[in-house]
N, C-alpha and C. Protein backbone atom coordinates (compact mmCIF):
# COMPACT_ATOMS: atom_id res chain seq x y z
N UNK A 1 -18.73 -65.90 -142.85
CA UNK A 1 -18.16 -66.93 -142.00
C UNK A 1 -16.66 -66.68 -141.87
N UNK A 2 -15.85 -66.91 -140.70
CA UNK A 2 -14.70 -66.50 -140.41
C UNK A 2 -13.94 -67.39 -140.83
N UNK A 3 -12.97 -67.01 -141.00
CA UNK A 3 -11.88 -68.20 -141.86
C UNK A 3 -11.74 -69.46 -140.44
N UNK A 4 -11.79 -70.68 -140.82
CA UNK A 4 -10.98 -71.45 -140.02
C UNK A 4 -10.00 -72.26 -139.96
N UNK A 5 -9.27 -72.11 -138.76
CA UNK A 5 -7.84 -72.88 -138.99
C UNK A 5 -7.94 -74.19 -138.76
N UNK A 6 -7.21 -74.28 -139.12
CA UNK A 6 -6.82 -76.55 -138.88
C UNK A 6 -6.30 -76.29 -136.96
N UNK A 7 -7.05 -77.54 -136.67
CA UNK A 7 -6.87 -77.94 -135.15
C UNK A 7 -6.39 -79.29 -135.28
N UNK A 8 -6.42 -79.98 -134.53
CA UNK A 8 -6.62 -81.39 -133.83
C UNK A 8 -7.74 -81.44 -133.41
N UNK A 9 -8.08 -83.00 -133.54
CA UNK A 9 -8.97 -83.50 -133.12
C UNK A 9 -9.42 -83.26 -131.29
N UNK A 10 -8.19 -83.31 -130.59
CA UNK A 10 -8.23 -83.28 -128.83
C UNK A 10 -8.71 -81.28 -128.66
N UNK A 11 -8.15 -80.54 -129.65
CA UNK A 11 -8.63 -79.12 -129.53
C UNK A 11 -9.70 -79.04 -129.67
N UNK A 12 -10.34 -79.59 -130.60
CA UNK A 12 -11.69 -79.71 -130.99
C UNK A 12 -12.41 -80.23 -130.11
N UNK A 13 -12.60 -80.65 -129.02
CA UNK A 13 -13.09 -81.39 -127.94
C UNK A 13 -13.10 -80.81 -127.28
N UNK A 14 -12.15 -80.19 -126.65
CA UNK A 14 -11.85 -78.79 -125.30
C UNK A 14 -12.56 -77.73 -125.71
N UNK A 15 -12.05 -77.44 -127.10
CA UNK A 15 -13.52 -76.04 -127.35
C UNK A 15 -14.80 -76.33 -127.30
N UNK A 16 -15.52 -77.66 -127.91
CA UNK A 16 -16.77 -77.88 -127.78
C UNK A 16 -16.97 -77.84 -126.61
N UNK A 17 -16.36 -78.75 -125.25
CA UNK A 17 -16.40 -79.30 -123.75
C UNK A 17 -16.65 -77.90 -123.38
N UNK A 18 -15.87 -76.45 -123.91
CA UNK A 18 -15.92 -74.66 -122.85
C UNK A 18 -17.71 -74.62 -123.33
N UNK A 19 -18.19 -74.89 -124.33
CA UNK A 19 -19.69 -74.90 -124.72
C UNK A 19 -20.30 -75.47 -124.66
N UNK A 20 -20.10 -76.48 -123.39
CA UNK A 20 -21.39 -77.00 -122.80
C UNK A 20 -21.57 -78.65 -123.46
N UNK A 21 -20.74 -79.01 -124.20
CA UNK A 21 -20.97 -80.32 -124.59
C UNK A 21 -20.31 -81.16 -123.89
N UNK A 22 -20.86 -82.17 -123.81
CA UNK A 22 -20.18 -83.41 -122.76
C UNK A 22 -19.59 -84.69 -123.43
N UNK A 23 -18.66 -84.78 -123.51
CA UNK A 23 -18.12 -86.49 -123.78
C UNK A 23 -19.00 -87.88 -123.51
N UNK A 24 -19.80 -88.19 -124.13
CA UNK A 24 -20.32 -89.62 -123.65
C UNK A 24 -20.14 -90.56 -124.05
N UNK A 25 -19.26 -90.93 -125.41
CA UNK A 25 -18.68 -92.05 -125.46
C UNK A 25 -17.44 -92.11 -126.11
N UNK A 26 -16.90 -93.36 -126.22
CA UNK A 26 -15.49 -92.85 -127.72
C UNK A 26 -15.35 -94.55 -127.81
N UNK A 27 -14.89 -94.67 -129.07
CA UNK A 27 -15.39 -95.62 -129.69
C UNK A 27 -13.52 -95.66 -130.79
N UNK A 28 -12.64 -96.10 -130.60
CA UNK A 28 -11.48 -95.91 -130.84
C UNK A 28 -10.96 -94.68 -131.35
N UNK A 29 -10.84 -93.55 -132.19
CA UNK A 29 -10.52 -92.65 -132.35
C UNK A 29 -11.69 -91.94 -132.44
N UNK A 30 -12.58 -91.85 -132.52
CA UNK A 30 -14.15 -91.02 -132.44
C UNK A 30 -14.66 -90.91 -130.79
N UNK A 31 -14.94 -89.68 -130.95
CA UNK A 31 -15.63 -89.17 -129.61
C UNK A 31 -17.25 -88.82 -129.95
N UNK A 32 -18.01 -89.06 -129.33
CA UNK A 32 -19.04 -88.70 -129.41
C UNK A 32 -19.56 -87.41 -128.17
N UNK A 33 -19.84 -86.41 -128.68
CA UNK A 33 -20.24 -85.69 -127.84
C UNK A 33 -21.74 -85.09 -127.95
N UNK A 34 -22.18 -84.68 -126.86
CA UNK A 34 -23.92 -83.93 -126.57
C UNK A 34 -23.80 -83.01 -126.04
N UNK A 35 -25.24 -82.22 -126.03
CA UNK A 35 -25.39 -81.10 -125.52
C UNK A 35 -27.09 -80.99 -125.38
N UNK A 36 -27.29 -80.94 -124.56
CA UNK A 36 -29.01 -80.88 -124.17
C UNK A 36 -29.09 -79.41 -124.23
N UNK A 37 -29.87 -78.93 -125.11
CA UNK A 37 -30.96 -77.60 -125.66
C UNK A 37 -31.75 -77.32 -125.09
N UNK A 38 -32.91 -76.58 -125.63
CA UNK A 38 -33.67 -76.27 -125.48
C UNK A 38 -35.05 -77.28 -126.11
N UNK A 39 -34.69 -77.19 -127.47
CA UNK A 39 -35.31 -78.15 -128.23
C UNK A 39 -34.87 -79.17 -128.55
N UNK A 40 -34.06 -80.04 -127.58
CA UNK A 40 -33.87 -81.34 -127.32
C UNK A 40 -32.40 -81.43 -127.10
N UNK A 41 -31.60 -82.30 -128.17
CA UNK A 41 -30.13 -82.26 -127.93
C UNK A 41 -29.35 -82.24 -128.98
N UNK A 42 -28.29 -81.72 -128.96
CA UNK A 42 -27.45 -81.75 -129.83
C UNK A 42 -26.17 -82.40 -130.15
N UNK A 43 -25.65 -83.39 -130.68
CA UNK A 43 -24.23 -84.08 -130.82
C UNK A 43 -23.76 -83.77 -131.85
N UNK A 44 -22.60 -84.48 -131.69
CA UNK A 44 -21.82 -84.51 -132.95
C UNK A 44 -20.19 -85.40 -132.72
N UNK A 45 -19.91 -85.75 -133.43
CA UNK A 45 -18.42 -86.85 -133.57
C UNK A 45 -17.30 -86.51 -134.26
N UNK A 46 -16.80 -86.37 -133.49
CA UNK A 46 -15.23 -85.78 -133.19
C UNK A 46 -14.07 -86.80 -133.46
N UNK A 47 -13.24 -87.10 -134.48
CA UNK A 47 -11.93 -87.78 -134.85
C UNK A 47 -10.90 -86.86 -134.22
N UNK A 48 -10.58 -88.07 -133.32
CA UNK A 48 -9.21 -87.75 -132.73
C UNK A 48 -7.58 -87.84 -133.66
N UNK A 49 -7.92 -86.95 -134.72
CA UNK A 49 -6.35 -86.97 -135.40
C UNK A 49 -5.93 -85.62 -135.33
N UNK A 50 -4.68 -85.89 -135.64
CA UNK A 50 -3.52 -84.90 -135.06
C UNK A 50 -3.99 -83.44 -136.09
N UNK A 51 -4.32 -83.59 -137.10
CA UNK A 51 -5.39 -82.14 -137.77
C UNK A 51 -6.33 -82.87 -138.35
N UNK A 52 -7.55 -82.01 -138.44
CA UNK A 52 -9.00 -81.84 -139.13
C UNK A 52 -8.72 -81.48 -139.99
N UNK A 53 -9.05 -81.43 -141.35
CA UNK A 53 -9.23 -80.65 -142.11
C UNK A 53 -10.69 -79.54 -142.24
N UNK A 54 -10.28 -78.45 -142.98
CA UNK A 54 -11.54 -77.23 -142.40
C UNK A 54 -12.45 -77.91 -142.94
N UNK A 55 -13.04 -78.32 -144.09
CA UNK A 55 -14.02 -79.20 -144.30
C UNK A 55 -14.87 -80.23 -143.47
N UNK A 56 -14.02 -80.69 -142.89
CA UNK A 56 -14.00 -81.81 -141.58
C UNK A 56 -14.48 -80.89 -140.14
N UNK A 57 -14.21 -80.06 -139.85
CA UNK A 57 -13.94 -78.92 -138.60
C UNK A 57 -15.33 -78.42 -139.29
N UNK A 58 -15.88 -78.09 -140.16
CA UNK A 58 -17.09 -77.15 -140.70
C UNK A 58 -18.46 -78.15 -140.76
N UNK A 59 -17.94 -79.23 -140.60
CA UNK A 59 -18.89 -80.33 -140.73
C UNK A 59 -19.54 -80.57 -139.77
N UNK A 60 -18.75 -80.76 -138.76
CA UNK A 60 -18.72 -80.91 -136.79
C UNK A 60 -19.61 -79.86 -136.61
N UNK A 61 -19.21 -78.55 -136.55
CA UNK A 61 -19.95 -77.75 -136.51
C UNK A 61 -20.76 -77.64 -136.63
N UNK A 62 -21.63 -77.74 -138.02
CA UNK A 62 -22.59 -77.90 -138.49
C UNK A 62 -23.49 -79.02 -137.88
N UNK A 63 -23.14 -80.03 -137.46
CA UNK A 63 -23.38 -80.84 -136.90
C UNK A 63 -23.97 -80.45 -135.44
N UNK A 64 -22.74 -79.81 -134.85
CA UNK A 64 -22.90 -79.61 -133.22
C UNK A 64 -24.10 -78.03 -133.16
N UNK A 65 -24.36 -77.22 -134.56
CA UNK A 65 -24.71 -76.41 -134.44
C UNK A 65 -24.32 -75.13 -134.00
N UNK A 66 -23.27 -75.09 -133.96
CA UNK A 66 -22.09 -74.05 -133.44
C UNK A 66 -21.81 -73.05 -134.27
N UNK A 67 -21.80 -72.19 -134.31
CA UNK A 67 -20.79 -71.07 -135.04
C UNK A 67 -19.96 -71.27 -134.83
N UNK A 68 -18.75 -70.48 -136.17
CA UNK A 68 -17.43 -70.51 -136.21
C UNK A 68 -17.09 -69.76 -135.07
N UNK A 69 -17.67 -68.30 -135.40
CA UNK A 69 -17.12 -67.75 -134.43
C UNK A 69 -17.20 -67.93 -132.72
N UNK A 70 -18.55 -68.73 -132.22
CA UNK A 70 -17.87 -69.10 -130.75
C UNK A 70 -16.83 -70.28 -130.42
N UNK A 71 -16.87 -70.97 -131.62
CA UNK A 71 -16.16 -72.31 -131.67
C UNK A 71 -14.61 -71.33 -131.47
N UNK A 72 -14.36 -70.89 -132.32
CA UNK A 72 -12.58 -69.69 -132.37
C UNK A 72 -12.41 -69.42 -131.08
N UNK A 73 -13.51 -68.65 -130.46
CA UNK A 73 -13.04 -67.98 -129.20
C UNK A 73 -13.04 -68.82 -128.04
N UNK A 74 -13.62 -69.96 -128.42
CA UNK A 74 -13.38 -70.89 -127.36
C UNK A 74 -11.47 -71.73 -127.32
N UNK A 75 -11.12 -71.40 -128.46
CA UNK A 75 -9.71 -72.45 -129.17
C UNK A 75 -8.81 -71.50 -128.07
């Protein structure tokens, strides 16, 4: 797994958004985002603070189902 750097929360949104996930709600600093699959859909919730921590950023991921590495090349 590739090292990852600390973002923001709003970076983290724009890279998911280049991969197909869509914004559908936000709920004061949380975004909720989707992504319709193959085998159904995929989300995940996004804190809008000024950095993630990688723990936090690896979580999402995991969540959204993403690799590091397309998540990077999307940043």
């Amino acid at each position: 797994m590739p090292n990852l750097r600390t973002v923001s929360g709003e970076e983290a949104v724009q890279a998911l958004e280049r991969l197909g996930f869509k914004r559908v709600r936000q709920r004061g600093s949380h975004v909720v985002l989707r992504k319709d699959i193959q085998a159904g859909a995929v989300g995940c919730v996004v804190p809008l603070h000024k950095e993630l921590r990688i723990g936090t950023l690896r979580g999402i991921l995991k969540q959204a189902k993403v690799e590091a590495d397309d998540f990077l090349a999307q940043l």
